[in-house]
Protein backbone atom coordinates (compact mmCIF):
# COMPACT_ATOMS: atom_id res chain seq x y z
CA UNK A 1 77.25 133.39 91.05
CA UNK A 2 80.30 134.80 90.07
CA UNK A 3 83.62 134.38 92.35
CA UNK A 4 85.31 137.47 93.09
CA UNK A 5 89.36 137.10 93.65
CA UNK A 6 90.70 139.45 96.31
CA UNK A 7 94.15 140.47 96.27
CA UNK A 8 96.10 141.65 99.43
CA UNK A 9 99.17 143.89 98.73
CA UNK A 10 102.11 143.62 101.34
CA UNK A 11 104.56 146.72 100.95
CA UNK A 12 108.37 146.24 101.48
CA UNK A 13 108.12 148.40 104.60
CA UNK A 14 105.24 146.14 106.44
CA UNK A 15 107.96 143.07 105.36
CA UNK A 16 110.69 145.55 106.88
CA UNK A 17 108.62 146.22 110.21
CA UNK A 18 108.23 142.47 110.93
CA UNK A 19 111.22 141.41 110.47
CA UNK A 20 112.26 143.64 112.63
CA UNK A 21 109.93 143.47 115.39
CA UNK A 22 110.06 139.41 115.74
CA UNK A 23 113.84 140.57 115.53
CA UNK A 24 113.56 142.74 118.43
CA UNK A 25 111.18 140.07 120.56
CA UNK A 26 114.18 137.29 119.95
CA UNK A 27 116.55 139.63 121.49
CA UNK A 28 114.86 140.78 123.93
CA UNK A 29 113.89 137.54 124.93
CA UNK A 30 117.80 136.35 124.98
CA UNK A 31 118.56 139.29 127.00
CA UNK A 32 115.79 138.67 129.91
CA UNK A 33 117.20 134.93 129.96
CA UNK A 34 120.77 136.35 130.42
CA UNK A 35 119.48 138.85 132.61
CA UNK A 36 117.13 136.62 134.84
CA UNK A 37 119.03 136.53 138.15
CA UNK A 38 119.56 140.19 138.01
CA UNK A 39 115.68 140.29 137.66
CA UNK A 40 114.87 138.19 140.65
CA UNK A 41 117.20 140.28 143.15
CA UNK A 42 115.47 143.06 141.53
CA UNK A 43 112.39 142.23 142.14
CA UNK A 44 112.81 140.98 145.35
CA UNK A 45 114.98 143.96 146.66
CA UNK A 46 111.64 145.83 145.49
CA UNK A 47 108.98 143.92 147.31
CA UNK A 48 111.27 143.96 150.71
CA UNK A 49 111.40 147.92 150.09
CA UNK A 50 107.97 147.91 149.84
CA UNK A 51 107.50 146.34 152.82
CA UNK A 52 109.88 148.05 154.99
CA UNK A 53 108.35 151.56 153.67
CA UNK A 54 105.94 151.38 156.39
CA UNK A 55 108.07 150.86 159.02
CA UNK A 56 110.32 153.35 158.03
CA UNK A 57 107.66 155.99 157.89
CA UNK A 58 106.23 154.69 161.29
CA UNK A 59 109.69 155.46 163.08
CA UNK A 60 110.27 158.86 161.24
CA UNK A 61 107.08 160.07 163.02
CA UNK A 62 107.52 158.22 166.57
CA UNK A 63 111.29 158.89 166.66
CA UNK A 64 110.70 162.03 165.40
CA UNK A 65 113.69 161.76 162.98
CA UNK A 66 113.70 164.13 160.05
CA UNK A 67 116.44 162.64 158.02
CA UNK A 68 115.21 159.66 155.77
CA UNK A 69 118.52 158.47 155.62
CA UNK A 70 118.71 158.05 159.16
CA UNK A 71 115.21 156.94 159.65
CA UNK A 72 115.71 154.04 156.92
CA UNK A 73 119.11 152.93 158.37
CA UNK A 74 117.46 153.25 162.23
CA UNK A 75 114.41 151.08 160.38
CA UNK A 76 116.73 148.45 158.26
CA UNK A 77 119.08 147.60 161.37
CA UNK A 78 116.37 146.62 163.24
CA UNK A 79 114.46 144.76 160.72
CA UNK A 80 117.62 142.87 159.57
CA UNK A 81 118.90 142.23 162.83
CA UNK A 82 115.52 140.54 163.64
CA UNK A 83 115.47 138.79 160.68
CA UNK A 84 118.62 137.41 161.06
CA UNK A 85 117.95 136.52 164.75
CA UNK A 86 114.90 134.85 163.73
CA UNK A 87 116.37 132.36 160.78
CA UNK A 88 119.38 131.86 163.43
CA UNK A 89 117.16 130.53 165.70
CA UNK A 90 114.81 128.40 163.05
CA UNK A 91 116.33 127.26 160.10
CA UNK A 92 118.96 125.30 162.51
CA UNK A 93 116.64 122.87 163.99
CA UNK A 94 114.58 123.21 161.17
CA UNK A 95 117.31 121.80 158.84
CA UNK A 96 118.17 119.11 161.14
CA UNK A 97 114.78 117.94 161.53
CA UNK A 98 114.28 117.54 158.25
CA UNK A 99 117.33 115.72 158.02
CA UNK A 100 116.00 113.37 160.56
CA UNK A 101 112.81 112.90 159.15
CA UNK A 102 114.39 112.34 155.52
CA UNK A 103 116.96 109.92 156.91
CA UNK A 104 114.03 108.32 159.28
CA UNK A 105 111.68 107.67 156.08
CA UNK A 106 112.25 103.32 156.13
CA UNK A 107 112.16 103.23 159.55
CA UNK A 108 108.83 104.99 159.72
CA UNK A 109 107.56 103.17 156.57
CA UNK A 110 108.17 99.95 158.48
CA UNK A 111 106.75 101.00 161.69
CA UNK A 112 103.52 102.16 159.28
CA UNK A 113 103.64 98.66 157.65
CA UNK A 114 103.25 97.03 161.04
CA UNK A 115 100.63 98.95 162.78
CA UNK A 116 97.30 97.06 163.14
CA UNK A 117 94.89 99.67 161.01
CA UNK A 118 92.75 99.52 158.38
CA UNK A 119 95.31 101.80 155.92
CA UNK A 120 98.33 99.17 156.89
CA UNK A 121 95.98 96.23 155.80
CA UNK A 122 94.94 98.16 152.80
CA UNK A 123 98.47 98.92 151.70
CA UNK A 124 99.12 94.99 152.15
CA UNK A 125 96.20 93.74 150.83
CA UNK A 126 97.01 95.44 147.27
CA UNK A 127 101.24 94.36 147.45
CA UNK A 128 102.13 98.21 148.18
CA UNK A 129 104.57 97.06 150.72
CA UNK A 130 107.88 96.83 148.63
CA UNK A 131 106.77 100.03 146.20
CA UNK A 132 106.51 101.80 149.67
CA UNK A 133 110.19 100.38 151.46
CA UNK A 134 111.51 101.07 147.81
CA UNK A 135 110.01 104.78 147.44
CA UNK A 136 111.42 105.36 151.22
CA UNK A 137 115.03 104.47 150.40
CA UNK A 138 114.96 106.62 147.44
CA UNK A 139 113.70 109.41 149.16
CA UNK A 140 116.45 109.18 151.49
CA UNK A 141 119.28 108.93 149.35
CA UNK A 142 117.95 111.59 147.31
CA UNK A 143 117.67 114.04 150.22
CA UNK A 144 119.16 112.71 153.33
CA UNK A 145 121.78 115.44 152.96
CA UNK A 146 119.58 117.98 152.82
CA UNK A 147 120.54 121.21 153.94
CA UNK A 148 124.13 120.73 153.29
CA UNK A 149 123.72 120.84 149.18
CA UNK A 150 124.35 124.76 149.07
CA UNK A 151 127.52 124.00 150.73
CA UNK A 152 128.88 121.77 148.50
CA UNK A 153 131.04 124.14 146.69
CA UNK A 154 132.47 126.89 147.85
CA UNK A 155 131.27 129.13 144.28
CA UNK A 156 127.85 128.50 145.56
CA UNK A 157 128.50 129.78 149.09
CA UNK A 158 130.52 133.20 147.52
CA UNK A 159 127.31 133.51 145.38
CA UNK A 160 125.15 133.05 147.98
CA UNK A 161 126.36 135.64 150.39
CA UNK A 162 126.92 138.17 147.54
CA UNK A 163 123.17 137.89 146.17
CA UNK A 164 122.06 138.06 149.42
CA UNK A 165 124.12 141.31 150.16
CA UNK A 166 123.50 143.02 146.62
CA UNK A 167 119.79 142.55 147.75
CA UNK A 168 120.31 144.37 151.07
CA UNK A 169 122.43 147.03 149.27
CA UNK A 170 119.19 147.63 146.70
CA UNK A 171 116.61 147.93 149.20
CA UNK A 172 118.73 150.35 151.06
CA UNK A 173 118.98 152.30 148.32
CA UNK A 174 115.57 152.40 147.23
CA UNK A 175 114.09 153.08 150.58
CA UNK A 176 116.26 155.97 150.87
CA UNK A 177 115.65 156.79 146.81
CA UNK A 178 112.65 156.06 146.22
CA UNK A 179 110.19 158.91 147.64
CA UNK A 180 113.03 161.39 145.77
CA UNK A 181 112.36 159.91 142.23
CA UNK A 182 108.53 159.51 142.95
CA UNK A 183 108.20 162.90 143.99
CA UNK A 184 111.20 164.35 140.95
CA UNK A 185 108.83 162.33 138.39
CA UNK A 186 105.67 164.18 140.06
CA UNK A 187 107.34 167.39 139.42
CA UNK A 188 108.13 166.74 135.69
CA UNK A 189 104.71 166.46 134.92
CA UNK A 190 101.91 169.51 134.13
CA UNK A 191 99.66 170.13 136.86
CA UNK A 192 96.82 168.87 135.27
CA UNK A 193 98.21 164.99 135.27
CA UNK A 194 100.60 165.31 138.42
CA UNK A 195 97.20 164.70 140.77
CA UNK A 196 96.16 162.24 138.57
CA UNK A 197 99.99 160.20 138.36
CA UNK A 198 99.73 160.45 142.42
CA UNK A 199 96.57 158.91 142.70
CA UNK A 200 97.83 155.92 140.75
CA UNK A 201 100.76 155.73 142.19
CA UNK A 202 99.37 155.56 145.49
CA UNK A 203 97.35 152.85 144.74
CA UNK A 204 100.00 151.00 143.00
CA UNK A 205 102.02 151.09 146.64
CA UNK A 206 98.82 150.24 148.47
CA UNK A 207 98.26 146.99 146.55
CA UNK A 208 101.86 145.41 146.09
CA UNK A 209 102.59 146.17 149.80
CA UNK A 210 99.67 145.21 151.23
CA UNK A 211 99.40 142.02 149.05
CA UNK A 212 103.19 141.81 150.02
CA UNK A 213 102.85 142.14 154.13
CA UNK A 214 99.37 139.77 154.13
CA UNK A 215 101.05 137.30 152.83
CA UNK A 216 103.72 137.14 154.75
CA UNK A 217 101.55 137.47 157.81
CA UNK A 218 99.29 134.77 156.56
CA UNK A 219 101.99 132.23 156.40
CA UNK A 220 103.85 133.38 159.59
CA UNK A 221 100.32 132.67 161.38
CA UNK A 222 99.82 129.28 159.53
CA UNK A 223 103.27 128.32 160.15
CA UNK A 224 102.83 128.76 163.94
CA UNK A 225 99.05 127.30 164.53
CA UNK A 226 100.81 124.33 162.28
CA UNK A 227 103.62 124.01 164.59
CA UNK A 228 101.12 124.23 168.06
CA UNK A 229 98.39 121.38 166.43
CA UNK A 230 101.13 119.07 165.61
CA UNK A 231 102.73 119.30 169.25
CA UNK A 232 99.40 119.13 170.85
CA UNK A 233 98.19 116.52 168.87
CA UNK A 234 101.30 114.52 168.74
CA UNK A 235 101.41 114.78 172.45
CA UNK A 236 98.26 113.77 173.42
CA UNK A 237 98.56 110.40 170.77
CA UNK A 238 102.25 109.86 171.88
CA UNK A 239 103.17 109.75 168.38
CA UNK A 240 106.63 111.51 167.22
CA UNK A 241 106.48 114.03 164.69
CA UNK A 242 108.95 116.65 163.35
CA UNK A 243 107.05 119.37 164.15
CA UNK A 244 109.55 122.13 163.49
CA UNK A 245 109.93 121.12 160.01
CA UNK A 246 106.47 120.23 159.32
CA UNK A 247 105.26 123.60 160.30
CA UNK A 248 108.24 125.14 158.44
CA UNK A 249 106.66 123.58 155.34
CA UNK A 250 103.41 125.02 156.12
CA UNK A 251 105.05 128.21 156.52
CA UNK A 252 106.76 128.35 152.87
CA UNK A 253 104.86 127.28 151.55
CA UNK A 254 102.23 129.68 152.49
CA UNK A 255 104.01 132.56 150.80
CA UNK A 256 102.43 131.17 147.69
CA UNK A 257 99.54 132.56 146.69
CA UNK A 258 95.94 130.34 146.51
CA UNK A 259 98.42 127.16 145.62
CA UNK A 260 101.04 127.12 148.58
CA UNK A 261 98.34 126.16 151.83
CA UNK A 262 96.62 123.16 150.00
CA UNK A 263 99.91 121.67 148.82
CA UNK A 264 101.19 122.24 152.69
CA UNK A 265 98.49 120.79 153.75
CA UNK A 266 98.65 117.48 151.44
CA UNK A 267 102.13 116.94 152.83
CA UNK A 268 101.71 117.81 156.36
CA UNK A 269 98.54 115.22 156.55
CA UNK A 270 100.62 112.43 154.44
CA UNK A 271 103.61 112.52 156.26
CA UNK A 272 101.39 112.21 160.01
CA UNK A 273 99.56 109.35 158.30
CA UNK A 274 102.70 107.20 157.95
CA UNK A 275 103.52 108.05 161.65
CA UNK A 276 99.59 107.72 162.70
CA UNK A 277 96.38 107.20 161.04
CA UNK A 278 94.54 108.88 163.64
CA UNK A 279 97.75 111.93 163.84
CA UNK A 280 96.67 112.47 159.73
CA UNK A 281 92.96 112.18 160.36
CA UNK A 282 93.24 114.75 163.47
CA UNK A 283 95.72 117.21 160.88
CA UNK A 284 92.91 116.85 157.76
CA UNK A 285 90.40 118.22 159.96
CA UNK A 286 92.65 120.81 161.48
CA UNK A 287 93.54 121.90 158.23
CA UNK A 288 89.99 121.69 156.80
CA UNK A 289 88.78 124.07 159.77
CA UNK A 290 91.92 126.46 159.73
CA UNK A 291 91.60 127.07 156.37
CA UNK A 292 87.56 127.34 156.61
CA UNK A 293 88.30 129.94 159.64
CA UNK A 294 91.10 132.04 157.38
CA UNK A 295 89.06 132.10 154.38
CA UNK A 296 86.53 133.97 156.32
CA UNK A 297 87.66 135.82 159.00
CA UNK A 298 91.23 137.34 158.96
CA UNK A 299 92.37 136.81 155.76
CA UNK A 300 90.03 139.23 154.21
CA UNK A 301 91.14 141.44 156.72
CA UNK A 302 94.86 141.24 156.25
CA UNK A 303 94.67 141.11 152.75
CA UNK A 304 91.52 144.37 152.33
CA UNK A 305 94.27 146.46 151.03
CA UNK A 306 94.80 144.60 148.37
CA UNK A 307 91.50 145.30 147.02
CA UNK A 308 92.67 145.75 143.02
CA UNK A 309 91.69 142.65 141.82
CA UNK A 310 88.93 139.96 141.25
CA UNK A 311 89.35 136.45 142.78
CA UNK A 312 89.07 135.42 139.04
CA UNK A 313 92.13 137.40 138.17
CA UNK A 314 93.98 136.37 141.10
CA UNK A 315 94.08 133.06 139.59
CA UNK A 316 94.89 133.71 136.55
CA UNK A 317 97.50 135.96 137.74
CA UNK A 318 98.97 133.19 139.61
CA UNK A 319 98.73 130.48 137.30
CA UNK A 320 101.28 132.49 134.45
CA UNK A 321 103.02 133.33 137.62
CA UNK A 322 103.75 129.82 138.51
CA UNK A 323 104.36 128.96 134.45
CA UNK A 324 107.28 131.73 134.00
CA UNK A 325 108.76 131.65 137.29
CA UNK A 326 107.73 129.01 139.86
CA UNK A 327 107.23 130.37 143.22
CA UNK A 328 108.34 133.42 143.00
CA UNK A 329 106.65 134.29 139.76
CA UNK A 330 103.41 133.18 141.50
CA UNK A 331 104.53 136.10 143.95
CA UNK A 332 105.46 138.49 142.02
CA UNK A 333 102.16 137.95 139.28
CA UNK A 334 99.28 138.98 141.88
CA UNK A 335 100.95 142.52 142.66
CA UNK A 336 102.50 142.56 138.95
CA UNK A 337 99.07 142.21 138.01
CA UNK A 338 96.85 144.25 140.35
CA UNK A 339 99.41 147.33 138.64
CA UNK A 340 98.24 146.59 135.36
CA UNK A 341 95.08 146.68 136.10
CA UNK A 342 95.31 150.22 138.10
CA UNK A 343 96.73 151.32 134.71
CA UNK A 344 93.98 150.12 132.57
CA UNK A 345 91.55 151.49 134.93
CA UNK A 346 92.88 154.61 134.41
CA UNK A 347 93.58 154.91 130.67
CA UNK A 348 89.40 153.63 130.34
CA UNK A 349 88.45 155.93 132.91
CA UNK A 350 90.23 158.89 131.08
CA UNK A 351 88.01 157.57 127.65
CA UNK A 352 84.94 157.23 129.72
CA UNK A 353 84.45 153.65 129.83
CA UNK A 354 83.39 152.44 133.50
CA UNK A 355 85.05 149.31 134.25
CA UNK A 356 82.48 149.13 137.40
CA UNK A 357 81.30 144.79 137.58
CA UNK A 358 78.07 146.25 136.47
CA UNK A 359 79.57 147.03 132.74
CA UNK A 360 80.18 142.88 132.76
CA UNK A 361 76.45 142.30 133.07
C-alpha cells in the first residue's frame, strides 16, 4: 500500500501571531507577579464590600436614610469599630497564649514522656524520646517569639498599617460606587440584554457574598464551640490547655474552604494529646461529631445561597486555589469560580444547550 506524505504549510503571519501571543502571556505574567500585592488588597477590599453590602442596605431601610453615602459610612463605622473592638479584645491573649504554649513545648513534652499511658510507653518503647525533646526545642526557638515578628522592623509596621488602610479606603469606595457603575453599565446596554446582564449579575452577588458571609460564620461558630469543649473538657480532667489559642486555630483556619477544619482539627487533637491522652481522645470525638452535626445541619443552611456549584467543583476550585495562592487563593477560587460558571451557564443557555445534571447522564 502506497504511503501518502502530507505536508502542513505554516504562513509567516500564524509564526507572527505566536510569537506574539506567548509574548503577550510572558508579560502579562511578569506584570501580575509585580502586581500581586495590589491584587490581594484588591480582592480582599472586594469580598469585605461584598459583605458589608447587606448591612448597608439593611440600615438604609431601618434608618430610613436615603443617602448611600451616609448609609455606607453609618454601616462601615459600626462594622469597623466592632471589628476592631473584637481583635482588641482577642488577638492579645490570643498572641500571648500562643507564646506560652510555644515557649511551654519541652516542658509539656517531658511531662507527656512521664505520664503512665499506653502512648508514653509506646513513644519509649520505639526510642522516640530524644526525636520528641529535640523536635520541642526547635519548635520553640523557631517560634517562641511569635507574635512579635511583624514588629521587627519598623518598614513592616508602616506597610502594615498602610495596606490595611488602602483596604478600608477601597471598600469605602466601592460600597458607595458600586451600585452607580452596576446600574451606569445596565444602562449602556439595549433593552433586550440589560434584563438578561441583571439576572447574572444578581446571581454573581448572591454567590460570592453568600459563600463569603457562610464562611465566615462557619468558622466564627467553630472557633467558639472549640474554645467551650476545650474549657469544659480541660476542666473536668484538670488538665491545662491554651484554649484561647487553640480555638483561635480552629477559627482560621476555618476560613478555608473543605481543607481548613480537618487540618484544625489534626492540630487541636495533637497538641491535647501531649497534655492528655484522654484530653485528645475526648477532642477526636468532639471534632468527629461537630463536624458530622455541621455537615448536615447548618452548614447547608448557611451556605444555600451559594448554590452555583457542584461539591465536585468546589474541590477543584479549591485545590488551584490553594496551588496559586495559599489560603487566600483557596478563598478567593470557590466564589472566583461559582462566577465562571454563572457565565458559562449563560453563554450555553443563550445556544440552547441545558447544562441541567441530567445532560451528564
Amino acid at each position: 500500500m502506497e504511503s501518502r506524505k502530507t505536508t502542513v504549510n505554516i504562513s509567516n503571519r500564524t509564526i507572527v501571531r505566536t510569537i506574539l501571543w506567548v509574548l503577550a502571556a510572558v508579560l502579562a505574567y511578569r506584570f501580575i507577579g509585580q502586581v500581586s500585592h495590589v491584587l490581594t488588597l484588591i480582592f480582599a477590599a472586594i469580598f469585605l464590600a461584598l459583605a458589608l453590602n447587606p448591612v448597608v442596605g439593611w440600615i438604609r431601610r431601618r434608618l430610613h436614610i436615603d443617602s448611600r453615602v451616609r448609609a455606607t459610612a453609618v454601616a462601615y463605622l459600626l462594622v469597623v469599630a466592632f471589628l476592631i473592638g473584637f481583635f482588641a479584645l482577642v488577638i492579645p491573649p490570643l498572641v500571648y497564649q500562643t507564646r506560652d504554649f510555644i515557649k511551654d513545648a519541652p516542658a509539656t513534652v517531658e511531662n507527656f514522656q512521664k505520664q503512665d499511658s499506653s502512648l508514653a510507653t509506646a513513644a519509649k518503647r520505639y526510642n522516640l524520646d530524644d526525636k520528641l525533646n529535640q523536635a520541642a526545642k526547635d519548635f520553640t526557638s523557631n517560634y517562641g517569639n511569635f507574635g512579635a515578628t511583624i514588629f521587627d522592623t519598623g518598614k513592616r509596621v508602616v506597610e502594615a498599617i498602610a495596606s490595611f488602610f488602602v483596604v478600608l479606603v477601597l471598600t469605602f469606595m466601592m460600597l458607595v460606587e458600586g451600585p452607580m457603575w452596576v446600574r451606569l453599565y445596565l444602562k449602556s446596554l439595549p433593552d433586550r440584554q440589560r434584563d438578561r446582564q441583571g439576572r447574572i449579575l444578581n446571581r454573581m452577588y448572591k454567590a460570592v457574598s453568600g459563600f463569603v458571609n457562610g464562611q465566615v460564620i462557619l468558622a466564627v461558630v467553630a472557633g467558639v464551640f472549640a474554645f467551650l469543649s476545650l474549657g469544659i473538657a480541660s476542666q473536668v480532667m484538670d488538665v491545662s490547655v491554651n484554649a484561647v489559642a487553640l480555638a483561635g486555630i480552629v477559627a482560621v483556619f476555618g476560613i478555608i474552604p473543605l481543607f481548613g477544619n480537618p487540618i484544625a482539627a489534626v492540630v487541636v487533637v495533637l497538641v491535647s494529646l501531649l497534655s492528655s491522652v484522654a484530653l485528645g481522645i475526648v477532642m477526636a470525638i468532639y471534632f468527629i461529631i461537630y463536624f458530622f452535626i455541621e455537615n448536615h445541619t447548618f452548614q447547608p443552611y448557611i451556605q444555600s445561597r451559594l448554590t452555583e456549584l457542584s461539591p465536585l467543583l468546589v474541590f477543584i476550585a479549591a485545590l488551584i486555589g490553594i496551588g496559586f495562592g495559599g489560603i487566600l487563593g483557596a478563598i478567593i477560587a470557590i466564589p472566583a469560580a461559582a462566577t465562571i460558571k454563572i457565565i458559562l451557564e449563560d453563554q450555553f443557555s443563550a445556544r440552547g444547550i441545558k447544562t441541567t445534571p441530567s445532560t451528564l447522564s
